[in-house]
Protein backbone atom coordinates (compact mmCIF):
# COMPACT_ATOMS: atom_id res chain seq x y z
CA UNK A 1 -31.38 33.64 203.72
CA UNK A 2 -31.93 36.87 201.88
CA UNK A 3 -33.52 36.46 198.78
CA UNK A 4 -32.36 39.15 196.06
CA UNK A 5 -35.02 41.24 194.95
CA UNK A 6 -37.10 42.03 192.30
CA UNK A 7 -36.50 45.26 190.96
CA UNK A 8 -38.89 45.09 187.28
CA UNK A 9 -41.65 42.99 185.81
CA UNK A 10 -42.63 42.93 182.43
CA UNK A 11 -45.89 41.10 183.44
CA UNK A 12 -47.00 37.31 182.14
CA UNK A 13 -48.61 37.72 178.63
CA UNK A 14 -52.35 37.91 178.42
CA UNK A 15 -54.16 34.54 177.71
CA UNK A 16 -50.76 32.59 177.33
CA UNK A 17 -50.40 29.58 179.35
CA UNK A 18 -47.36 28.09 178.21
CA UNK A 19 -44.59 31.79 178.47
CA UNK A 20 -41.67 31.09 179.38
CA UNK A 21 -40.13 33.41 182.78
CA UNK A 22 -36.82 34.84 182.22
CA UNK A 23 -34.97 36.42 185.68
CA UNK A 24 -31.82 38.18 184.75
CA UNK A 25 -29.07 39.46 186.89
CA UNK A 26 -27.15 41.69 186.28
CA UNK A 27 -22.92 42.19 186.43
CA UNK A 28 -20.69 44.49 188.80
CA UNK A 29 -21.01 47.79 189.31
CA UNK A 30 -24.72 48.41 187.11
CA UNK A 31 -28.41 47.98 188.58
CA UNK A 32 -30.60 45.42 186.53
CA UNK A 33 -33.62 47.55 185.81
CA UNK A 34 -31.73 50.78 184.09
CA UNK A 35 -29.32 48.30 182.30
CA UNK A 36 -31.91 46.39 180.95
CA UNK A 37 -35.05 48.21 180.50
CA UNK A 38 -35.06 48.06 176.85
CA UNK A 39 -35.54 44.04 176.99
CA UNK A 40 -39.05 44.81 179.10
CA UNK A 41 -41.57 46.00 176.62
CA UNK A 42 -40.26 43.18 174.40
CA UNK A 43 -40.49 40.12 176.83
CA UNK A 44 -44.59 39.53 175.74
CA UNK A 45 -44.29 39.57 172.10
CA UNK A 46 -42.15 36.80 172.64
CA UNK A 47 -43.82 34.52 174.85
CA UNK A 48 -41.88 35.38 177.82
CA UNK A 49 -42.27 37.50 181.20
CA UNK A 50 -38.88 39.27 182.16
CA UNK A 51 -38.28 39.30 185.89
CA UNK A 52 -35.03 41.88 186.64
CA UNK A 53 -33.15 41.08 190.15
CA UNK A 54 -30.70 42.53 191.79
CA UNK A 55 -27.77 40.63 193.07
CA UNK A 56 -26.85 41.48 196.91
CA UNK A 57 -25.40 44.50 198.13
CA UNK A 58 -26.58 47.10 195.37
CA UNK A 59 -29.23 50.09 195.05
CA UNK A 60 -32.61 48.67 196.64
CA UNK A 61 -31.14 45.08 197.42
CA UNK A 62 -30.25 43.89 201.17
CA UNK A 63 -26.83 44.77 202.48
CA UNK A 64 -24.44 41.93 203.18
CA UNK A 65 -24.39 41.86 206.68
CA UNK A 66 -21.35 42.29 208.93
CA UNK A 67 -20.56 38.56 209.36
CA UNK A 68 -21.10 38.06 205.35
CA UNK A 69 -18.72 40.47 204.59
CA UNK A 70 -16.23 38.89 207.42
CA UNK A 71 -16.80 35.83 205.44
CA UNK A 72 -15.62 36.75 202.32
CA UNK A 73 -12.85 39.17 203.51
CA UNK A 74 -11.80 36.53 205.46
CA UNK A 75 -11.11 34.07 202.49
CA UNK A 76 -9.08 37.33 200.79
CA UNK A 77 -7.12 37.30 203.63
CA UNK A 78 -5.63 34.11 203.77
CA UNK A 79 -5.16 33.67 199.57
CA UNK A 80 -1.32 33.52 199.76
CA UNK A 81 -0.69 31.97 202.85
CA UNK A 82 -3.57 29.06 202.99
CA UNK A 83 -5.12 29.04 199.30
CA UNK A 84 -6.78 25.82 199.97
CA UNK A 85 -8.65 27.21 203.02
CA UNK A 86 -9.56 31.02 200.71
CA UNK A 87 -10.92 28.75 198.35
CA UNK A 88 -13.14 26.66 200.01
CA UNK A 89 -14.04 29.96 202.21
CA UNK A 90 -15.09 31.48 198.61
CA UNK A 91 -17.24 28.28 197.40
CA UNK A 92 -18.96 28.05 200.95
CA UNK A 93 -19.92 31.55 200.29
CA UNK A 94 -21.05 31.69 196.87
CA UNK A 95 -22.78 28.35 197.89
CA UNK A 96 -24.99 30.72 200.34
CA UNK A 97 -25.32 33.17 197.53
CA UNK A 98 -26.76 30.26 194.98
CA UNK A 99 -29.06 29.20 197.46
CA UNK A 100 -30.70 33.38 197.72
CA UNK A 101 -31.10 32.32 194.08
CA UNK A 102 -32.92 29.10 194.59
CA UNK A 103 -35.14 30.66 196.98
CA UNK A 104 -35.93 33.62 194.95
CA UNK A 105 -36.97 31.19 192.20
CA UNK A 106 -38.84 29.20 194.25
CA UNK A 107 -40.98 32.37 195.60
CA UNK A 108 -41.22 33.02 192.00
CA UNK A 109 -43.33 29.85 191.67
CA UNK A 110 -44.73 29.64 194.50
CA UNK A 111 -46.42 33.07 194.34
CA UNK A 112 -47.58 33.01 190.58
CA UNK A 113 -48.78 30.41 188.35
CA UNK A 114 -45.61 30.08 186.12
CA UNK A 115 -46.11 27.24 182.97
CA UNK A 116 -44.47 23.95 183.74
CA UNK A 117 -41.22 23.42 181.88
CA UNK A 118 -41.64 21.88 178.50
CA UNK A 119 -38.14 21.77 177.27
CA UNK A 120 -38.60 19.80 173.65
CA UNK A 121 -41.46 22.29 172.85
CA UNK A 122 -38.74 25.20 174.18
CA UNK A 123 -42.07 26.75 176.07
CA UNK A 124 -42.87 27.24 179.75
CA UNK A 125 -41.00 26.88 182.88
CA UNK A 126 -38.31 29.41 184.25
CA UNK A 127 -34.66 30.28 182.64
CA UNK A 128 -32.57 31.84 184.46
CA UNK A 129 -29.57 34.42 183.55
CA UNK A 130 -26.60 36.44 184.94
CA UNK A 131 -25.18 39.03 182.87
CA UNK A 132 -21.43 39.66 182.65
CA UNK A 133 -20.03 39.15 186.35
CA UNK A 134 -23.29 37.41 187.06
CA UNK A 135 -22.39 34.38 185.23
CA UNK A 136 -20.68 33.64 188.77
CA UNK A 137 -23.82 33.25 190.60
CA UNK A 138 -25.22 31.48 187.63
CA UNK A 139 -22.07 28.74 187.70
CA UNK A 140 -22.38 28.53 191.65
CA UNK A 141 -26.24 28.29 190.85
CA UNK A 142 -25.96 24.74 188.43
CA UNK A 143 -22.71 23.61 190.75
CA UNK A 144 -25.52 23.53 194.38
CA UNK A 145 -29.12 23.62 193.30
CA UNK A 146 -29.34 19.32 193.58
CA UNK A 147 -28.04 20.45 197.24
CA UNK A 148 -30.66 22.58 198.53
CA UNK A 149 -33.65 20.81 199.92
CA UNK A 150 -36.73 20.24 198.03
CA UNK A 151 -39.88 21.98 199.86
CA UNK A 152 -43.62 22.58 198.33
CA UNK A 153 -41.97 23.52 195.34
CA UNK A 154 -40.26 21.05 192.81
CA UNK A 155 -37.77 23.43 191.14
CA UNK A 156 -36.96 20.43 188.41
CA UNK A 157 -40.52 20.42 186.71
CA UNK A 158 -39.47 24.55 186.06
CA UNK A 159 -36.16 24.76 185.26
CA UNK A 160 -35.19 24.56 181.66
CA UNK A 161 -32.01 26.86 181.33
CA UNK A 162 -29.27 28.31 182.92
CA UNK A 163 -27.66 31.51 180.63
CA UNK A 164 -24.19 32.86 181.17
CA UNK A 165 -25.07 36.19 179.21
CA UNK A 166 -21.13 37.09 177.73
CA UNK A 167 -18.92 36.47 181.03
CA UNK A 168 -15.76 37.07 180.94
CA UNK A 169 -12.52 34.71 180.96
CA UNK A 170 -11.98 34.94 184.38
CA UNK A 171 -15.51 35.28 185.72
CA UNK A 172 -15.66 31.01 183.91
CA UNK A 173 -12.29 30.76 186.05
CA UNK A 174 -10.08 30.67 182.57
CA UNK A 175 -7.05 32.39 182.52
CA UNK A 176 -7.13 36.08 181.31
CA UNK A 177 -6.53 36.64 177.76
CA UNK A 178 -4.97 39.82 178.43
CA UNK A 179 -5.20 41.98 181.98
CA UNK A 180 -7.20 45.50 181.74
CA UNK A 181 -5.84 48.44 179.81
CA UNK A 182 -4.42 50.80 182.67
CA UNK A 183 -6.20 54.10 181.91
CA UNK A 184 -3.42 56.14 180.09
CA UNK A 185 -3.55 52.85 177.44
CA UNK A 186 -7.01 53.60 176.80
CA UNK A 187 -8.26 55.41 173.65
CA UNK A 188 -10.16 58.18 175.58
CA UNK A 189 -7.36 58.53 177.44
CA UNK A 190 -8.52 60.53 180.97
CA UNK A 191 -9.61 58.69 183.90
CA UNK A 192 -10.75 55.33 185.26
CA UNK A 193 -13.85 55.96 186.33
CA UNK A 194 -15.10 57.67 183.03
CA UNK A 195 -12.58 55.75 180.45
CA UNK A 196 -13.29 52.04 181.83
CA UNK A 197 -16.88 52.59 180.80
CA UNK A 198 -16.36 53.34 177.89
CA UNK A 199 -13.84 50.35 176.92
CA UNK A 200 -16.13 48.05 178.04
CA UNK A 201 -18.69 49.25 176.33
CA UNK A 202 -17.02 49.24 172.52
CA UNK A 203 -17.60 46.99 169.63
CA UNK A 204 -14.16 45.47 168.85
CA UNK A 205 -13.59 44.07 165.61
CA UNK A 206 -12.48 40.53 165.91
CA UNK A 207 -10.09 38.23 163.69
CA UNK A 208 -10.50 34.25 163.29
CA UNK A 209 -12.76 33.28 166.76
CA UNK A 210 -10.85 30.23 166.62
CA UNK A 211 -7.21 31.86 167.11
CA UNK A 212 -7.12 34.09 170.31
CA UNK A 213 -4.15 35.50 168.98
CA UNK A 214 -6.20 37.24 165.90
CA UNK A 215 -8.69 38.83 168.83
CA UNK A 216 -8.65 43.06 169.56
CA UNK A 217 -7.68 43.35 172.99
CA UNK A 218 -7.39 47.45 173.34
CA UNK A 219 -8.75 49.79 170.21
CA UNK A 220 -12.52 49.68 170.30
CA UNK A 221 -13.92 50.04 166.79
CA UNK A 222 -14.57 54.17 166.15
CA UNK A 223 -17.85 53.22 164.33
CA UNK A 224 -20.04 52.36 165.94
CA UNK A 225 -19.16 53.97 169.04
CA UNK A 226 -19.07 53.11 172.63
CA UNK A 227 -22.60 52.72 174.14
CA UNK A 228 -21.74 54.93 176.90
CA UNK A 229 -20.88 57.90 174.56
CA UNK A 230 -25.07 57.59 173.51
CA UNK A 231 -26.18 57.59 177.10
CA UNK A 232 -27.89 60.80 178.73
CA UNK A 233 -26.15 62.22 181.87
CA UNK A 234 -29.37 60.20 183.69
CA UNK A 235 -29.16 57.25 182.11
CA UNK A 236 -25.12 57.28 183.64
CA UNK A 237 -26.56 58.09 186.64
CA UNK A 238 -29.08 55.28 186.71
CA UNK A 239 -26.17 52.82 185.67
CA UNK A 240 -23.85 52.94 187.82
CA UNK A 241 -24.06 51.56 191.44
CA UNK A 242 -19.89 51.92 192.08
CA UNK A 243 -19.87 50.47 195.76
CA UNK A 244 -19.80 46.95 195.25
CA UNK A 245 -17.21 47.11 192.95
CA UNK A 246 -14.84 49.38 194.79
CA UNK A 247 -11.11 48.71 194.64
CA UNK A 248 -11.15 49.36 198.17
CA UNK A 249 -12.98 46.48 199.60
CA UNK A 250 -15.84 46.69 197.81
CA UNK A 251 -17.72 43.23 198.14
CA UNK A 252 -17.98 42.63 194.19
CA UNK A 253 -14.30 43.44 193.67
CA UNK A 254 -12.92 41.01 197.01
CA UNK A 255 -15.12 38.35 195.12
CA UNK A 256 -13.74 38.85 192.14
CA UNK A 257 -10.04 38.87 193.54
CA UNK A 258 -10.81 35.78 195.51
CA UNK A 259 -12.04 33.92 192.99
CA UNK A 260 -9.78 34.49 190.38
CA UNK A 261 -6.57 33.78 192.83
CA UNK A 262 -7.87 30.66 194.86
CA UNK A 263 -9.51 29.33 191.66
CA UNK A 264 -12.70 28.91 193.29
CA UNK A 265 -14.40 30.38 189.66
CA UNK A 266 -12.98 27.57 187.66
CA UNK A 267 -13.96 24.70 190.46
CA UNK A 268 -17.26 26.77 190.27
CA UNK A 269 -17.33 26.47 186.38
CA UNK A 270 -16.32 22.56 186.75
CA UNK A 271 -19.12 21.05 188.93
CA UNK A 272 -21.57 23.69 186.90
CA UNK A 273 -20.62 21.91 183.73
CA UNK A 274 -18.98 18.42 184.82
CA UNK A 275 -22.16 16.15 185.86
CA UNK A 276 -20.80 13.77 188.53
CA UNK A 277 -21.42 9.49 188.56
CA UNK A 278 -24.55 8.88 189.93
CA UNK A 279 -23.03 7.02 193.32
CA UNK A 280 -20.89 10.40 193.95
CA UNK A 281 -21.16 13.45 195.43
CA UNK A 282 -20.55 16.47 192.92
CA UNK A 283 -17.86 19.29 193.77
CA UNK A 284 -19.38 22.38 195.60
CA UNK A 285 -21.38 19.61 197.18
CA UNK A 286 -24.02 19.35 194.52
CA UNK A 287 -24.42 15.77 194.60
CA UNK A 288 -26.28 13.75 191.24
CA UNK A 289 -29.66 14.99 191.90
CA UNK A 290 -32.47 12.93 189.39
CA UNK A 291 -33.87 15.47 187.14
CA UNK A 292 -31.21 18.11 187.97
CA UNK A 293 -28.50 16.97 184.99
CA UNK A 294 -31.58 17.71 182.38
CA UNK A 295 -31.07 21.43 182.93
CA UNK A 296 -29.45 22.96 179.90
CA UNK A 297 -26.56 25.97 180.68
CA UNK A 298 -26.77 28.44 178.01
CA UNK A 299 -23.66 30.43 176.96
CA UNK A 300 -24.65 33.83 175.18
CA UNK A 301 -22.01 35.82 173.51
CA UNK A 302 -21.83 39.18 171.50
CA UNK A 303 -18.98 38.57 168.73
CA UNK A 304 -18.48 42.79 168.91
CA UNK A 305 -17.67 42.22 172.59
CA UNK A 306 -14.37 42.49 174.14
CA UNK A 307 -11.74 39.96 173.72
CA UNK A 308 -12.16 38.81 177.58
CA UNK A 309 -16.07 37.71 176.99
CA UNK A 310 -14.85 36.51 172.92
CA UNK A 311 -12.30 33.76 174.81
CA UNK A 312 -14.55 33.22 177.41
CA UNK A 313 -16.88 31.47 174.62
CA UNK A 314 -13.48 30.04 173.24
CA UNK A 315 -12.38 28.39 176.22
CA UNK A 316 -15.68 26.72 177.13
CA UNK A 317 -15.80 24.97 173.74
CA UNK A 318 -12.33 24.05 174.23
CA UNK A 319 -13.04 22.46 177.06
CA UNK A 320 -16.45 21.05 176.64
CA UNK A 321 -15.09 19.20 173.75
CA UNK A 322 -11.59 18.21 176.14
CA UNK A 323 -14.15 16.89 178.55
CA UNK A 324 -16.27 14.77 176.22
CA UNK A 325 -13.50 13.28 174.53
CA UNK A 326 -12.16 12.04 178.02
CA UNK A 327 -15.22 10.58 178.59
CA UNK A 328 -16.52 12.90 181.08
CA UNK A 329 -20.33 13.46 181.78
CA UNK A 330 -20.97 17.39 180.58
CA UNK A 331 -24.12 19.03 181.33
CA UNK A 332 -25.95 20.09 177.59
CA UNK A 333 -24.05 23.35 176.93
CA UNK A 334 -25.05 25.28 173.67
CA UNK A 335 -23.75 28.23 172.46
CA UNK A 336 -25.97 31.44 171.19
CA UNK A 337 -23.72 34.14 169.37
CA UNK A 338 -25.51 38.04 168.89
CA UNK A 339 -24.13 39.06 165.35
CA UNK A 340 -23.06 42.73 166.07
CA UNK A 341 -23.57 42.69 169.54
CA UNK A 342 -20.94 44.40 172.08
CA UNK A 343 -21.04 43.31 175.79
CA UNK A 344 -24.06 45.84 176.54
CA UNK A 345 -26.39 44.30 174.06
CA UNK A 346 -29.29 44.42 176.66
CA UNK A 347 -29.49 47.75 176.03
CA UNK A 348 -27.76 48.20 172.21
CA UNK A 349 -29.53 45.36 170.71
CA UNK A 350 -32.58 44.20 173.61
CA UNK A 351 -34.61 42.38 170.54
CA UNK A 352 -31.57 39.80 169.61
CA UNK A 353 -30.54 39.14 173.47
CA UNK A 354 -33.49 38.35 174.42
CA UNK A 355 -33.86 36.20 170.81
CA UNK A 356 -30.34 34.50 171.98
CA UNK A 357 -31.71 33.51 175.57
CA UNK A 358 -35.19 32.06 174.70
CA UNK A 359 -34.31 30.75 171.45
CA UNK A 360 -34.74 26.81 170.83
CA UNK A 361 -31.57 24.26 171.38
């Protein structure tokens, strides 16, 4: 396996023995460390170290190798004709890709002297976050980390939290509130490559959160303005890693394609969230696990965000609460909303993310 890398470090906080370690990941088409940089020099005032990791197949991380990519491309292949066989092609390969994320915690560990996990006192151990698009290793994370074996390092007696840091609908495999604005809808109104950024990067004024139908799905609010528009040309630069998400086979965007069409998201999103009887095996593969159902999944979300990331949060309660009333065993989900915050609040508003990730249950 190829462990993602580590990319930035804010460093453990002098003389504290109980700080908690926070590794983020970041979404498509942006590199951790520029993205979130602002989070760094804040990560020791608050009792935390801030590991940034790349996900596979950007700027300074391990290319997917030629059978990997077969893999995957593979799966795309066959989503009309055999959807049963794309999807379980998808969830064998994100299952590989949760398992680079197991390791790399594991190393993590292993090589430092990272706090034990004290959940109740919300200090120590490791949480562990993807931002945006990332929230898909994070689901495929929860849904196969009872799988993996256990070596010299009990992951349980660190883990404390999983975050999904303001997915997307799709990315939690619910259906799309409403598809993306083709470029000539947009309010900058020029190109895709230059307008996209700055959509995603508005603050959208929302109606009632409890009626989709009230949510802003185009016109980002004029004031404030995008984040992009307060970037330098280098920060841009720094930003942007455009490969993997590629319309023309780049590995992010056959992912994302995949998963959305053979549902292997929402399956992914299921056996994240859905704990299984003891005497079965979970979905994915999972299986019970003792001490793996105590880890808590986090969902963070910016109510300035776009609609997408808005009914992402929607959905989830919707169903947690579908679940529980069924009967079903649910994994502790809670729910951390960043007054003001639009989906690049890492870098807008780096204080009150990080607040939202570490803060107690």
């Amino acid at each position: 396996m190829n462990r993602p890398p580590i990319v930035a470090d804010s460093g453990a906080p002098e003389g504290s023995e109980d700080y908690t370690t926070v590794v983020l990941f970041t979404g498509i088409r942006g590199p951790a460390p520029e993205a979130c940089r602002n989070m760094l020099p804040l990560a020791k005032a608050s009792n935390a170290r801030l590991i940034l990791a790349n996900r596979r197949d950007y700027a300074a991380t391990i290319r997917f190798s030629a059978q990997e990519r077969a893999d995957l491309f593979s799966a795309a292949a066959v989503v009309k004709t055999e959807p049963d066989v794309a999807q379980m092609k998808v969830l064998a390969w994100m299952r590989d890709r949760a398992r680079e994320v197991y390791d790399l915690l594991v190393d993590i560990v292993r090589e430092n002297k990272i706090p034990l996990a004290h959940p109740k006192a919300n200090t120590g151990g490791i949480v562990v976050a993807g931002w945006s698009f990332g929230t898909s290793l994070m689901t495929a994370f929860l849904a196969n980390m009872a799988s993996f074996p256990a070596g010299d390092v009990d992951l349980r007696k660190y883990l404390r939290r999983v975050v999904f840091l303001d997915p997307p609908d799709f990315v939690l495999g619910f259906p799309q509130l409403a598809p993306m604005p083709e470029p000539d809808e947009l309010p900058q109104g020029k190109d895709q490559l230059s307008d996209l950024p700055l959509f995603f990067s508005g603050y959208f004024q929302h109606g009632d959160l409890d009626d989709p139908d009230t949510y802003e799905t185009r016109a980002p609010l004029a004031e404030p303005g995008p984040t992009w528009l307060k970037l330098t040309p280098e920060d841009i630069a720094s930003f942007l890693d455009l490969v993997p998400g590629d319309l023309r086979g780049g590995m992010d965007n056959t992912l994302m394609t995949a998963g959305i069409a053979t549902g292997a998201f929402a399956a992914l999103r299921d056996a994240a969230v859905r704990l299984s009887e003891p005497e079965d095996d979970a979905v994915c593969g999972s299986g019970s696990g003792s001490g793996w159902d105590a880890v808590e999944a986090r969902h963070v979300w910016g109510d300035r965000s776009m609609a997408a990331m808005v009914f992402a949060m929607n959905c989830m309660r919707v169903e947690l609460e579908k679940e529980r009333k069924a009967g079903a065993r649910v994994r502790n989900v809670t729910f951390a909303r960043v007054e003001g915050a639009n989906h690049i609040m890492p870098w807008d508003l780096p204080e009150r993310t990080l607040e939202a990730i570490l803060r107690a249950s």
